[in-house]
C-alpha atoms as a PDB file:
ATOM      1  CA  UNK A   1     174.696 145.499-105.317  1.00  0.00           C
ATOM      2  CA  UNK A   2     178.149 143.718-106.153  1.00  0.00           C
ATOM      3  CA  UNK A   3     180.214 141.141-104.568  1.00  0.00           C
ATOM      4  CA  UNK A   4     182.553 142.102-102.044  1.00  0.00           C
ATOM      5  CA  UNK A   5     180.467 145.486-101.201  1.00  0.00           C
ATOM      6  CA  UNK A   6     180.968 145.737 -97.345  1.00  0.00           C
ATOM      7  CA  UNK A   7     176.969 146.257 -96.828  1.00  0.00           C
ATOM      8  CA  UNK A   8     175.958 148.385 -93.832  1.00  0.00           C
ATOM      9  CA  UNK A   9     179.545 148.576 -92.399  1.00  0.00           C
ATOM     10  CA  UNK A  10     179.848 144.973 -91.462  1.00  0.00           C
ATOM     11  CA  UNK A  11     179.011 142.391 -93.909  1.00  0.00           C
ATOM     12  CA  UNK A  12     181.145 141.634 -96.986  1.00  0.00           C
ATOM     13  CA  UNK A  13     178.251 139.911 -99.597  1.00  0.00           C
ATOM     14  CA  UNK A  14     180.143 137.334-100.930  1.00  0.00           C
ATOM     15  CA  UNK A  15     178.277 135.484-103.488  1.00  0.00           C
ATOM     16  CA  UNK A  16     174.895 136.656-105.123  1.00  0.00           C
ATOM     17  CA  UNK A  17     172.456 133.297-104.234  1.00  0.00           C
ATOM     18  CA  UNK A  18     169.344 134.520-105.488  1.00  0.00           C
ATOM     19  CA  UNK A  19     166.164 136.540-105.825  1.00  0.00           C
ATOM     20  CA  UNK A  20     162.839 136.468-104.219  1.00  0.00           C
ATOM     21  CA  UNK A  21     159.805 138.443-105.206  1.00  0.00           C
ATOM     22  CA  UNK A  22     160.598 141.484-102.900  1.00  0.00           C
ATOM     23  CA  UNK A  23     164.443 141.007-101.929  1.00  0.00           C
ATOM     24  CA  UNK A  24     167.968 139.562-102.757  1.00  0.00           C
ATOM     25  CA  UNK A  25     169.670 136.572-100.836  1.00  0.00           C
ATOM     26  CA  UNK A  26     173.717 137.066-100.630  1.00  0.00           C
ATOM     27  CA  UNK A  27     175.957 135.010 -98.742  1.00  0.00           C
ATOM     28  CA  UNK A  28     178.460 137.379 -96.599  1.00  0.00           C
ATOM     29  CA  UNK A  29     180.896 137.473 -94.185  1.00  0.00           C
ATOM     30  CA  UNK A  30     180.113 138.683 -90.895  1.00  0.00           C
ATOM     31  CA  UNK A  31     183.634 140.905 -90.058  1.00  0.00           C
ATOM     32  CA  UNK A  32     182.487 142.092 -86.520  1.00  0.00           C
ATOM     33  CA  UNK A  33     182.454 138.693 -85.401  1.00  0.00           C
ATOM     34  CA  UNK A  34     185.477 136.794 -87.504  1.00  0.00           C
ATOM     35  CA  UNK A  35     183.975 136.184 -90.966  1.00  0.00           C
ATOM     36  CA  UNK A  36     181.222 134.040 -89.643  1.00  0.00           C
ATOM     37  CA  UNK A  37     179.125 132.985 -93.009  1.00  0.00           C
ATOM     38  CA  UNK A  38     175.667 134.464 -92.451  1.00  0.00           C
ATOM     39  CA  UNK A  39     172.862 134.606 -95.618  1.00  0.00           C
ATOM     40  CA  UNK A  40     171.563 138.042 -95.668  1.00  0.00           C
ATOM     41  CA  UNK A  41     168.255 138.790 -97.729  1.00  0.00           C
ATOM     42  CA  UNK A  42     167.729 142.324 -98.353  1.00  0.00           C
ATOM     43  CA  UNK A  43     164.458 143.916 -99.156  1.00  0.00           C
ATOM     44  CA  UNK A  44     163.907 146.667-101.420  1.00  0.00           C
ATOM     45  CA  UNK A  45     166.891 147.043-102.644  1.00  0.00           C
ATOM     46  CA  UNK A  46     166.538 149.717-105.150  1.00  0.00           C
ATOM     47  CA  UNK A  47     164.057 152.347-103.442  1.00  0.00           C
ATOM     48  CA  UNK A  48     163.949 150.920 -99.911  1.00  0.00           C
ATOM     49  CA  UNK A  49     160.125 151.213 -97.987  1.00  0.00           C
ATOM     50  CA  UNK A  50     158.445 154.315 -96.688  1.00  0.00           C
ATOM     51  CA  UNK A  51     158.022 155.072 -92.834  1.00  0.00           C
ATOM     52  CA  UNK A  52     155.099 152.745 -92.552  1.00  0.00           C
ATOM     53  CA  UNK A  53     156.646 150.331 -94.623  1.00  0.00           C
ATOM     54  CA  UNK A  54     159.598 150.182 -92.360  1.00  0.00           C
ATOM     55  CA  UNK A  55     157.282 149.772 -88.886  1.00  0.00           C
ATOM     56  CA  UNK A  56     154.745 147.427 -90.008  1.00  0.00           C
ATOM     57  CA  UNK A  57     158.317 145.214 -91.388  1.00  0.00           C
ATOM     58  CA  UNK A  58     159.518 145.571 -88.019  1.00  0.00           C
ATOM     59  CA  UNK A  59     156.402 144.646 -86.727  1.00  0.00           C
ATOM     60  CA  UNK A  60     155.986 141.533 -88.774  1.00  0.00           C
ATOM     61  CA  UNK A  61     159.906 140.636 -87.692  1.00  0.00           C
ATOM     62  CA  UNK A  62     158.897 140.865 -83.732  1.00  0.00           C
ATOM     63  CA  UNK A  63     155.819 137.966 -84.435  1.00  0.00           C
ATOM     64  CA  UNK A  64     158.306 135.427 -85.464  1.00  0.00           C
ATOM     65  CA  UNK A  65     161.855 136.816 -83.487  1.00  0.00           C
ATOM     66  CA  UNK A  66     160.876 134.058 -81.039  1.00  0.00           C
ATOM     67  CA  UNK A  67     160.226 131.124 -82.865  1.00  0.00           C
ATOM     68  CA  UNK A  68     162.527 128.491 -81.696  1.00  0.00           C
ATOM     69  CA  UNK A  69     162.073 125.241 -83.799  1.00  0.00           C
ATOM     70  CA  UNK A  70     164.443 122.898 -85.410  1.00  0.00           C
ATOM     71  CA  UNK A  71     162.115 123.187 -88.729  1.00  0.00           C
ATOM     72  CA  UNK A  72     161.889 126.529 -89.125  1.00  0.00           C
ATOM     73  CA  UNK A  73     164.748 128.845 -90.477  1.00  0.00           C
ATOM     74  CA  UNK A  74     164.818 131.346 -88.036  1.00  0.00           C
ATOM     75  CA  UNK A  75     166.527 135.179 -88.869  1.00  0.00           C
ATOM     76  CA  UNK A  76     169.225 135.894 -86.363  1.00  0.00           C
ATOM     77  CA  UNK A  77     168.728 139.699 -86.386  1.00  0.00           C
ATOM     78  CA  UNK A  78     166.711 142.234 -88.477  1.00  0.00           C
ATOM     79  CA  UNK A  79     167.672 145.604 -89.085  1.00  0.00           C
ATOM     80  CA  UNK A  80     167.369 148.609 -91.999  1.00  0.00           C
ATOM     81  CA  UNK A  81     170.569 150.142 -94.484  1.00  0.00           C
ATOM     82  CA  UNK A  82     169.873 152.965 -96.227  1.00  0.00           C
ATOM     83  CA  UNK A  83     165.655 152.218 -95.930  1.00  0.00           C
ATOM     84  CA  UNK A  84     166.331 148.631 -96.996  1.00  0.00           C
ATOM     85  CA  UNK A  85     165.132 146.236 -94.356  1.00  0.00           C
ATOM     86  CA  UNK A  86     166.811 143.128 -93.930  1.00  0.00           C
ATOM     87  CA  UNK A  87     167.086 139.974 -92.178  1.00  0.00           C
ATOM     88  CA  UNK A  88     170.642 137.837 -91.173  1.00  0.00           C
ATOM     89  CA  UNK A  89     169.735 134.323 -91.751  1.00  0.00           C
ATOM     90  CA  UNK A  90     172.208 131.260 -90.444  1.00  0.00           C
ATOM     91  CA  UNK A  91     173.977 129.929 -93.845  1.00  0.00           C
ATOM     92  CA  UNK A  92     172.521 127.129 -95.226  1.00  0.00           C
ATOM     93  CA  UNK A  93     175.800 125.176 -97.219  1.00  0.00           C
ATOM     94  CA  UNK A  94     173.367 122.662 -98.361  1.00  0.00           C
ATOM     95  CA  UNK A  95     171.052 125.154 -99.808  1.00  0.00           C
ATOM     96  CA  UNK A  96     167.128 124.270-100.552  1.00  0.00           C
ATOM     97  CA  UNK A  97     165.406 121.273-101.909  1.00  0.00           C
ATOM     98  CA  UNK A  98     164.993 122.579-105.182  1.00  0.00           C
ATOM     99  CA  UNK A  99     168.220 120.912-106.495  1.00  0.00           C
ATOM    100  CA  UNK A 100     166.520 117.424-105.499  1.00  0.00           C
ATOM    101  CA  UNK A 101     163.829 118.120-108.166  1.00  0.00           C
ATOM    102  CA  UNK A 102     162.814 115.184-110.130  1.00  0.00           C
ATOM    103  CA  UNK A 103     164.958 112.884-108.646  1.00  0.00           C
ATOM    104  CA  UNK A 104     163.873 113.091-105.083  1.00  0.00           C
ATOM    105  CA  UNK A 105     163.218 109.068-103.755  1.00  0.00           C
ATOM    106  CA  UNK A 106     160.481 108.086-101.605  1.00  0.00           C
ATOM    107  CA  UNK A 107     162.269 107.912 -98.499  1.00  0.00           C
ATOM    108  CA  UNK A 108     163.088 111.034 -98.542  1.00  0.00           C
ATOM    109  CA  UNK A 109     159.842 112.684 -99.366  1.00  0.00           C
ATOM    110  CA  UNK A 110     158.681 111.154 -96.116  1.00  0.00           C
ATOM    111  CA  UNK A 111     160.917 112.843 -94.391  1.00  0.00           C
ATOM    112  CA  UNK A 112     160.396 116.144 -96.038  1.00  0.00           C
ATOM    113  CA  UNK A 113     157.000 115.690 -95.386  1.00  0.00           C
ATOM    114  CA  UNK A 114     157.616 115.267 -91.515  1.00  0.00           C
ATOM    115  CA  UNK A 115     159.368 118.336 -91.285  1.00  0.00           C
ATOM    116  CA  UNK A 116     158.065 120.866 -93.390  1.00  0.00           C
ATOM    117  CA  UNK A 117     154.563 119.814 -91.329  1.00  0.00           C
ATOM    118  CA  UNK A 118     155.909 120.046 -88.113  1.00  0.00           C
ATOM    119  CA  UNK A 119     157.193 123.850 -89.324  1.00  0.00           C
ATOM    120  CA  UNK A 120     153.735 125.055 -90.909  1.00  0.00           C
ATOM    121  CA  UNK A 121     151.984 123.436 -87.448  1.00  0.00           C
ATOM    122  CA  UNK A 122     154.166 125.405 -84.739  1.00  0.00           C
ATOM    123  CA  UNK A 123     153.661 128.316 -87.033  1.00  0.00           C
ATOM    124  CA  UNK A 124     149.867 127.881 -87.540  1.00  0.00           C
ATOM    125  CA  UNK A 125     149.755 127.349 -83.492  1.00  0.00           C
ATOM    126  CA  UNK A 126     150.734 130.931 -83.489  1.00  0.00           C
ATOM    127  CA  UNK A 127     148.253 133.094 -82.437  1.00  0.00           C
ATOM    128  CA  UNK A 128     147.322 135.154 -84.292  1.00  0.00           C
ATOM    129  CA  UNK A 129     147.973 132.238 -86.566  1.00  0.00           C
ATOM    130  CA  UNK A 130     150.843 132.326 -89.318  1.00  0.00           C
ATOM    131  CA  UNK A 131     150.694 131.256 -92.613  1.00  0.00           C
ATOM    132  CA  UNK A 132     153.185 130.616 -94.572  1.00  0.00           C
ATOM    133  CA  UNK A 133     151.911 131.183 -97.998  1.00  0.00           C
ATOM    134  CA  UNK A 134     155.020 130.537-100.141  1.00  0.00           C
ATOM    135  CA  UNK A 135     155.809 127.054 -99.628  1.00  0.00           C
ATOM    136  CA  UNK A 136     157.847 125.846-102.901  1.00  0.00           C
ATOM    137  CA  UNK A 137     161.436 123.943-103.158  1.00  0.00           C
ATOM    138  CA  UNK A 138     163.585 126.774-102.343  1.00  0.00           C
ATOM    139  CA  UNK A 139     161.691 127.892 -99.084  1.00  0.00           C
ATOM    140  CA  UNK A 140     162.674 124.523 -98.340  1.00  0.00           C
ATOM    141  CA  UNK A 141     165.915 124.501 -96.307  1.00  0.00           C
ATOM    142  CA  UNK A 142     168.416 121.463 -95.818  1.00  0.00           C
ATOM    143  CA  UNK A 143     170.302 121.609 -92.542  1.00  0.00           C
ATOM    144  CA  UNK A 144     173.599 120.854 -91.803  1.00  0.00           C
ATOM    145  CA  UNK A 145     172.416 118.177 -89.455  1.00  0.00           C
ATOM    146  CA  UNK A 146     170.392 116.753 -92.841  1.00  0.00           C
ATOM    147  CA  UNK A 147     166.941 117.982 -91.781  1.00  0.00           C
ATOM    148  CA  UNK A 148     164.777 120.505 -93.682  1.00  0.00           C
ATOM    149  CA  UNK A 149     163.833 123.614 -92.367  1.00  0.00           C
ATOM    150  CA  UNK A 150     161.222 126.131 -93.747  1.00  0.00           C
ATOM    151  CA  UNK A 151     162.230 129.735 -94.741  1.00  0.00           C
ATOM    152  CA  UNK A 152     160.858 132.747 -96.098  1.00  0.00           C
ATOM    153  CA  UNK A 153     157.481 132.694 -93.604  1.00  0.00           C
ATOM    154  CA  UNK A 154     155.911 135.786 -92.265  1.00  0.00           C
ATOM    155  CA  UNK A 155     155.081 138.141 -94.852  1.00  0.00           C
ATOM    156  CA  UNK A 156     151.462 138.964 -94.060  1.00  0.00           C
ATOM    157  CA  UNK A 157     149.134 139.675 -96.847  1.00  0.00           C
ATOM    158  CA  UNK A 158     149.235 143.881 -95.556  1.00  0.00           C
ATOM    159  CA  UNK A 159     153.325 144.286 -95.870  1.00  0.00           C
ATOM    160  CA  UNK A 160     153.101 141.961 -99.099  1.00  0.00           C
ATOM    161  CA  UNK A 161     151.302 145.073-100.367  1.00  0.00           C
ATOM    162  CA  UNK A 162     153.252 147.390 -99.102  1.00  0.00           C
ATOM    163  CA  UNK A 163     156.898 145.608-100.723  1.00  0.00           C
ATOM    164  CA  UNK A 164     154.306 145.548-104.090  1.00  0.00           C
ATOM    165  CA  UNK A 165     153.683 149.070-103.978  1.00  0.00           C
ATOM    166  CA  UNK A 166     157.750 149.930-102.979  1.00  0.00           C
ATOM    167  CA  UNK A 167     159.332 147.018-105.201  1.00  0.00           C
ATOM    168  CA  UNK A 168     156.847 147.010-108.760  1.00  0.00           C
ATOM    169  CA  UNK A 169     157.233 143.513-110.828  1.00  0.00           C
ATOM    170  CA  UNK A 170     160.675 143.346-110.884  1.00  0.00           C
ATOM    171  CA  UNK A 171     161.299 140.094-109.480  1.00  0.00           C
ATOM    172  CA  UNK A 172     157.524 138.911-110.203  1.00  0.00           C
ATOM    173  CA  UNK A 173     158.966 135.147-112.000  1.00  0.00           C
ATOM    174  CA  UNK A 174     155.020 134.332-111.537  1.00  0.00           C
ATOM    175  CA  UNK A 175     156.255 130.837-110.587  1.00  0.00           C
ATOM    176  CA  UNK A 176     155.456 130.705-106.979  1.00  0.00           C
ATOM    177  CA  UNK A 177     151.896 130.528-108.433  1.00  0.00           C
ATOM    178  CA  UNK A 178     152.544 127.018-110.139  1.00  0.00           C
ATOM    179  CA  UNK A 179     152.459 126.229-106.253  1.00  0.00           C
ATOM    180  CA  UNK A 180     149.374 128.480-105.433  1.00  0.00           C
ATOM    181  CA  UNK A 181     146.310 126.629-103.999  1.00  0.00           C
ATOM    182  CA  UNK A 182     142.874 127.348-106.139  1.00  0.00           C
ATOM    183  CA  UNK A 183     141.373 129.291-103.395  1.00  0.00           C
ATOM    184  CA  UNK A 184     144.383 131.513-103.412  1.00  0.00           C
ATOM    185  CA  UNK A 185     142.928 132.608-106.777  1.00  0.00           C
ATOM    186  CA  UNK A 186     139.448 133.319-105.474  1.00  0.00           C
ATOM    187  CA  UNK A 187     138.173 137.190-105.668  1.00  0.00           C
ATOM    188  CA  UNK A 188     138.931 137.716-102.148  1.00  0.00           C
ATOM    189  CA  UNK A 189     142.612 135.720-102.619  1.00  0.00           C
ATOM    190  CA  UNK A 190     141.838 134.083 -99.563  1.00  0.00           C
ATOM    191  CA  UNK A 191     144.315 131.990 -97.836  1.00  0.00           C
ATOM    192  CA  UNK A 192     143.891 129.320 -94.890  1.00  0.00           C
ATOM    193  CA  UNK A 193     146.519 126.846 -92.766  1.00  0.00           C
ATOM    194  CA  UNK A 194     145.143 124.613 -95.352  1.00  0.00           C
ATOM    195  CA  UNK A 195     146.265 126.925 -98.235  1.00  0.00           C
ATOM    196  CA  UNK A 196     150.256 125.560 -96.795  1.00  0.00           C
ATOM    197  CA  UNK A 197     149.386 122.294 -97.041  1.00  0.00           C
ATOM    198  CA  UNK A 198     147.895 122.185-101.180  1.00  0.00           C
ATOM    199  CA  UNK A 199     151.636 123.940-101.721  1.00  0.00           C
ATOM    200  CA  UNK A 200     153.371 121.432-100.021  1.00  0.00           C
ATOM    201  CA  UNK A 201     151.751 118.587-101.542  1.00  0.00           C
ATOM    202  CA  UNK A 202     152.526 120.511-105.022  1.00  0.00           C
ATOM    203  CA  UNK A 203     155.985 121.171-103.768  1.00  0.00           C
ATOM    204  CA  UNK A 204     156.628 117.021-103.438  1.00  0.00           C
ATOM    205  CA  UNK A 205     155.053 116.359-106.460  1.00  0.00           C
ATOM    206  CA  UNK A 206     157.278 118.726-108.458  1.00  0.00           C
ATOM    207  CA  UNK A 207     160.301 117.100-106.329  1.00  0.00           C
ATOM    208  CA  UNK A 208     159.360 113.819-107.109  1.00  0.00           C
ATOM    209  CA  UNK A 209     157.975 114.160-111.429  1.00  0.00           C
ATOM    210  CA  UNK A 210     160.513 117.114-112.520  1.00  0.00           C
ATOM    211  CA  UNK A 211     157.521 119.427-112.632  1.00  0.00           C
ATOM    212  CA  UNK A 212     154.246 120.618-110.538  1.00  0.00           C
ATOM    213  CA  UNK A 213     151.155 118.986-110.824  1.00  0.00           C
ATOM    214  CA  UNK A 214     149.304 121.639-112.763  1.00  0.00           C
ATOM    215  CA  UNK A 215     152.535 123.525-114.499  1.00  0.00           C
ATOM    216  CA  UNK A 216     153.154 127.072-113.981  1.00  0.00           C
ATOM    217  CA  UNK A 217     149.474 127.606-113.598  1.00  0.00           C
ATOM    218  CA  UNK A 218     149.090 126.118-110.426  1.00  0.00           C
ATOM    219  CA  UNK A 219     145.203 126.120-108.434  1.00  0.00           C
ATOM    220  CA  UNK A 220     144.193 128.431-111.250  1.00  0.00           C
ATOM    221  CA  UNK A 221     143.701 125.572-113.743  1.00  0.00           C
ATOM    222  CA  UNK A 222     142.263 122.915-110.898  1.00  0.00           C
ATOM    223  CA  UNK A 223     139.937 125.988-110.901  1.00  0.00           C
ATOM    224  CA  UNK A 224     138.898 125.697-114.685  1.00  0.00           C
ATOM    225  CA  UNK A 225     138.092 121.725-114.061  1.00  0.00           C
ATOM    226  CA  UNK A 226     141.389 120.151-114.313  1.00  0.00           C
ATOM    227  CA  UNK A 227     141.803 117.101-112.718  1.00  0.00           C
ATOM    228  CA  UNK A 228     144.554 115.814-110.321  1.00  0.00           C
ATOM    229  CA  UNK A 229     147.074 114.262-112.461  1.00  0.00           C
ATOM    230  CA  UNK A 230     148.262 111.199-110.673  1.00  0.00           C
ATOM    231  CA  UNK A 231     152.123 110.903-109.646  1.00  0.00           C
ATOM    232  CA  UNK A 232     154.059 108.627-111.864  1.00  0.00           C
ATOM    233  CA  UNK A 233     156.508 106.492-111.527  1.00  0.00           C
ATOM    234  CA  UNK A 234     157.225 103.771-108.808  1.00  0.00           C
ATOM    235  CA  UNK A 235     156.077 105.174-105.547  1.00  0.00           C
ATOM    236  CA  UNK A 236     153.836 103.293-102.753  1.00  0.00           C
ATOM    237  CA  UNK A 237     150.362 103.627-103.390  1.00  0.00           C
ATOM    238  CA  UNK A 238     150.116 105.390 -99.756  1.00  0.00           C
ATOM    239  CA  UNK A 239     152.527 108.558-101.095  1.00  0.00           C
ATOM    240  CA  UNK A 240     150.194 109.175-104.151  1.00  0.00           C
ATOM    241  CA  UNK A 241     147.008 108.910-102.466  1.00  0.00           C
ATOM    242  CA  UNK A 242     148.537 111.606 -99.548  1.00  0.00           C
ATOM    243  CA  UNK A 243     149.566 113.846-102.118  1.00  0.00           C
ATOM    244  CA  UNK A 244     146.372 113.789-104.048  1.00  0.00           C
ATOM    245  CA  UNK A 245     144.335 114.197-100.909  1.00  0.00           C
ATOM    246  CA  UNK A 246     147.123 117.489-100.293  1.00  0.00           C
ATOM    247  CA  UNK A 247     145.988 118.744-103.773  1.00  0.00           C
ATOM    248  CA  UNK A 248     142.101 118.779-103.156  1.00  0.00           C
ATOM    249  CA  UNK A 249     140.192 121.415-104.567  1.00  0.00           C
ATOM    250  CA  UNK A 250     138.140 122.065-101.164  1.00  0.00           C
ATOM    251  CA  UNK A 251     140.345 123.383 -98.431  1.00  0.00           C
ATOM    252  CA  UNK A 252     138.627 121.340 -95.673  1.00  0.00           C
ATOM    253  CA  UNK A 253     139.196 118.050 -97.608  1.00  0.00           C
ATOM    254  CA  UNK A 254     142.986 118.024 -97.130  1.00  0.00           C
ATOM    255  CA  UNK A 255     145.119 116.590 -94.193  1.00  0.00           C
ATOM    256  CA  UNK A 256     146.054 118.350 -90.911  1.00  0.00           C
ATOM    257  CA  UNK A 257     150.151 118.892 -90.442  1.00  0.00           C
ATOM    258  CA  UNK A 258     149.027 116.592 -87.664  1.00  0.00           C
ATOM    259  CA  UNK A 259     148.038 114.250 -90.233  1.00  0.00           C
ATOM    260  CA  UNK A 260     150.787 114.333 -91.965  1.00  0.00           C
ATOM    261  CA  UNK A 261     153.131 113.699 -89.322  1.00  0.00           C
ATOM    262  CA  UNK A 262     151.528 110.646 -88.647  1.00  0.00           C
ATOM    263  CA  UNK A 263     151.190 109.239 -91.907  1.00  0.00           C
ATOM    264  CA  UNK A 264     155.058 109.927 -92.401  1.00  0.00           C
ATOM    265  CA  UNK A 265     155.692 108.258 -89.769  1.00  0.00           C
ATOM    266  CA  UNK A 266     153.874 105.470 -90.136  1.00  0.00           C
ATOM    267  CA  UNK A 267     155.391 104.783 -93.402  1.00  0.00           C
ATOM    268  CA  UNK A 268     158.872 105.474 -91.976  1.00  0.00           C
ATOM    269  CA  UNK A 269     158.568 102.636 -89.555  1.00  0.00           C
ATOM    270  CA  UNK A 270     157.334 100.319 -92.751  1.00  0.00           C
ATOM    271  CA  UNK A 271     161.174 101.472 -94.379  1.00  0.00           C
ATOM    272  CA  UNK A 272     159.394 102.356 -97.487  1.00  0.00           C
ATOM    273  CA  UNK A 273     161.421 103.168 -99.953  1.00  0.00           C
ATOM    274  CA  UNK A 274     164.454 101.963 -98.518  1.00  0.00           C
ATOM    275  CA  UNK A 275     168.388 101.398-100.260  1.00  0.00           C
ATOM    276  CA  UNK A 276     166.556 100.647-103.717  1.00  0.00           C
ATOM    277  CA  UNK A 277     164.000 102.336-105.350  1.00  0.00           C
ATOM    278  CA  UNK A 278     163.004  98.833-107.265  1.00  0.00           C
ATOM    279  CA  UNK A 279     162.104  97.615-103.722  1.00  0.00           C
ATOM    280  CA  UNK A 280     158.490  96.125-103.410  1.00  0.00           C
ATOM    281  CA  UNK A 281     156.046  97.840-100.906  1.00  0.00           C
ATOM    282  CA  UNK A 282     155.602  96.109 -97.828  1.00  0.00           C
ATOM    283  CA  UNK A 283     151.937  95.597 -97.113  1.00  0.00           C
ATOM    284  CA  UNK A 284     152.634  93.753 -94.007  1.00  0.00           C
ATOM    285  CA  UNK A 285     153.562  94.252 -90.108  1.00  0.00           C
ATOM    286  CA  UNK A 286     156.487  95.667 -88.358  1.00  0.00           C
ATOM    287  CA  UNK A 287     157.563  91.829 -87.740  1.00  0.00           C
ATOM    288  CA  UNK A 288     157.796  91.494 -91.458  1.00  0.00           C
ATOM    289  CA  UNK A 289     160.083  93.907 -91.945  1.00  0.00           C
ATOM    290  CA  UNK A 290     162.531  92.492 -89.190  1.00  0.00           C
ATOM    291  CA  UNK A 291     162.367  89.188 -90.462  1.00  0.00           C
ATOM    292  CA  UNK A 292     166.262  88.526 -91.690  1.00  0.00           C
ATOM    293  CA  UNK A 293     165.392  84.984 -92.976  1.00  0.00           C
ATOM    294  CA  UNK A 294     167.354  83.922 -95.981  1.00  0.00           C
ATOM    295  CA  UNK A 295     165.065  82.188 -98.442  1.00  0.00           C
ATOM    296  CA  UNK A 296     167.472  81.974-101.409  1.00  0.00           C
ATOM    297  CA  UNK A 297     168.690  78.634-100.039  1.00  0.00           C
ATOM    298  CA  UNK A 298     172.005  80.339 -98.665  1.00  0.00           C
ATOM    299  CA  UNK A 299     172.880  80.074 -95.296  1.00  0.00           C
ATOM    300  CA  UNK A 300     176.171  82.899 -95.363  1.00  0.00           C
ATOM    301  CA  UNK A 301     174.079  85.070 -93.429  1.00  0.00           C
ATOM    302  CA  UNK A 302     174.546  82.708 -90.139  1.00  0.00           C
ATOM    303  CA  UNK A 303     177.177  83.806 -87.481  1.00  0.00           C
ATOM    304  CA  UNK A 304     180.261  81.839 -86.117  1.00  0.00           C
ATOM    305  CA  UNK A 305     178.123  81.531 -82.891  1.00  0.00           C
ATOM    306  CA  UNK A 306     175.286  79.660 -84.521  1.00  0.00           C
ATOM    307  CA  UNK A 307     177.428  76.929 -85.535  1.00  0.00           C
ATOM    308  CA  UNK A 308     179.322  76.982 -82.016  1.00  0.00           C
ATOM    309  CA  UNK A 309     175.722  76.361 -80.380  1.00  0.00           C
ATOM    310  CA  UNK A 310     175.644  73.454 -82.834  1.00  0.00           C
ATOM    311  CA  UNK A 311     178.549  71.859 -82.249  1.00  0.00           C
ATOM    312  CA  UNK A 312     177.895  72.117 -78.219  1.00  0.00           C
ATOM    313  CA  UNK A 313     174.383  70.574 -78.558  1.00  0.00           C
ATOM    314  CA  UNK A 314     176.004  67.719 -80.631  1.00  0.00           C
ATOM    315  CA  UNK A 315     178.664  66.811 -77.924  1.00  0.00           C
ATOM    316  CA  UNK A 316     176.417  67.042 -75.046  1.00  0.00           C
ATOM    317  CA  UNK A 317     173.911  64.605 -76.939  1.00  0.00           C
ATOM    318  CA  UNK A 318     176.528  61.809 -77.685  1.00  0.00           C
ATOM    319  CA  UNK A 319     177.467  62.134 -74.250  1.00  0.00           C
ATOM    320  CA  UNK A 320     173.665  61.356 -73.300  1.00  0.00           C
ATOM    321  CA  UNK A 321     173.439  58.478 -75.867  1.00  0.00           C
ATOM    322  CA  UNK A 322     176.409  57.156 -74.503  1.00  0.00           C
ATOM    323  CA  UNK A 323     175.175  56.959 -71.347  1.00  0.00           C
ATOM    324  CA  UNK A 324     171.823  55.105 -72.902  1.00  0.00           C
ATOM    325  CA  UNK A 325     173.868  52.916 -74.466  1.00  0.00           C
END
């Protein structure tokens, strides 16, 4: 497909933003309602699905129509061109995470962290249960309110097979695997809620180093005995143990998104990683944070109203002491 090709008689694609595995992602113009920017990913774009390909898509589309969560990237509308399915997404003008990569601060990570575990937990509430299985930096959505949002969910592991079978190794990069838990790598590729939360901790460590904690390899080489290389550079102590604890090798040794909310927001209160990144941890309460006490010896930090309450205390003792006298 090529820019300004009016797809299915009502979007103009505008600019080419990327590829998935399985699809394209174009941003377009929506000229049925005024040129409203929309993202549109399109599946199967050369050779479109099969009839079963096409229900068990539209299936998968119904499970998730009715999500309604600030931190998940829900489609607007699905529908099929020419045997391609695809889904109208809200435009994104930030785009993903992915750009933050390796210079990501502290603060923000926090906050990623918040959001992106509030996501995976309303989808894992689900029933049946959803799991993401693709977290990674650009499934990681910025919102015009300044948010992040979590894209690209759904795919279950049957119509994965069935795009595989319809789409070949076309768009296979193999780097969603850097991301890729170690039981995801198993003989039975098995993947749990907890299999979302090793690829988010792998997600923030990429964000926060410039690359993911095992490479392109991902689980597969925790599998073969490597250990957990520890986050460098000047982060709280609380962020790298969190993010080693995300990248356990057992599944049932890693935080709950409940967890992680928690922690986050903990550490939130405790300003960590506040306007400099050269900023000490703060080991100690709430109150210590607050306190505004100037200990450099200069007092410019006092208000007119100080010294007003100074001067009126003076005059209304020399009016006592002249009284005494």
């Amino acid at each position: 497909m090529d820019s300004n090709t009016l797809f299915h008689e009502r979007y103009r694609l505008e600019k080419f933003l990327g590829s998935g595995t399985y699809s394209e992602v174009w941003l377009a113009e929506d000229e049925i309602t005024g040129g409203t920017k929309v993202a549109l990913k399109i599946f199967a774009t050369e050779n479109g699905l099969d009839d079963y390909g096409l229900n068990m898509f539209a299936h998968e589309f119904s499970l998730v129509s009715n999500i309604n969560d600030p931190y998940i990237l829900r489609p607007q509308h699905y529908d099929v061109c020419n045997r391609r399915p695809y889904l109208v997404l809200p435009y994104c003008k930030d785009g993903s995470v992915k750009r933050k990569t390796g210079r990501l601060e502290e603060k923000e990570a926090w906050n990623i962290i918040a959001d992106v575990a509030h996501g995976l937990s309303v989808l894992h509430s689900m029933t049946p249960p959803i799991i993401h299985q693709d977290i990674k930096p650009d499934n990681i959505m910025v919102s015009d309110a300044g948010h992040y949002m979590i894209t690209d969910f759904g795919v279950s592991t049957h119509l994965n097979s069935t795009l595989r079978r319809s789409v070949g190794d076309k768009y296979s990069h193999g780097g969603t695997r850097a991301y890729m838990a170690p039981e995801r790598f198993s003989r039975h590729k098995t993947s749990v809620m907890a299999s979302d939360i090793y690829s988010l901790g792998a997600t923030l460590y990429d964000l926060l180093s410039g690359e993911p904690p095992f490479g392109e390899e991902g689980g597969l080489l925790q599998k073969s005995g490597a250990d957990i290389p520890e986050l460098e550079g000047n982060f709280s102590s609380e962020l790298k143990v969190l993010l080693e604890k995300c990248l356990a090798f057992n599944s049932w040794e890693r935080p709950s998104t409940d967890d992680l909310i928690q922690k986050s927001n903990e550490m939130k209160k405790k300003s960590i990683g506040g306007v400099s990144r050269k900023t000490e941890f703060f080991s100690g309460s709430d109150n210590d944070m607050e306190d505004n006490t100037d200990t450099s010896g200069n007092n410019n930090h006092l208000t007119p109203i100080y010294y007003v309450s100074l001067s009126i205390i003076g005059i209304v003792l020399g009016v006592i002491l002249g009284f005494v006298l």
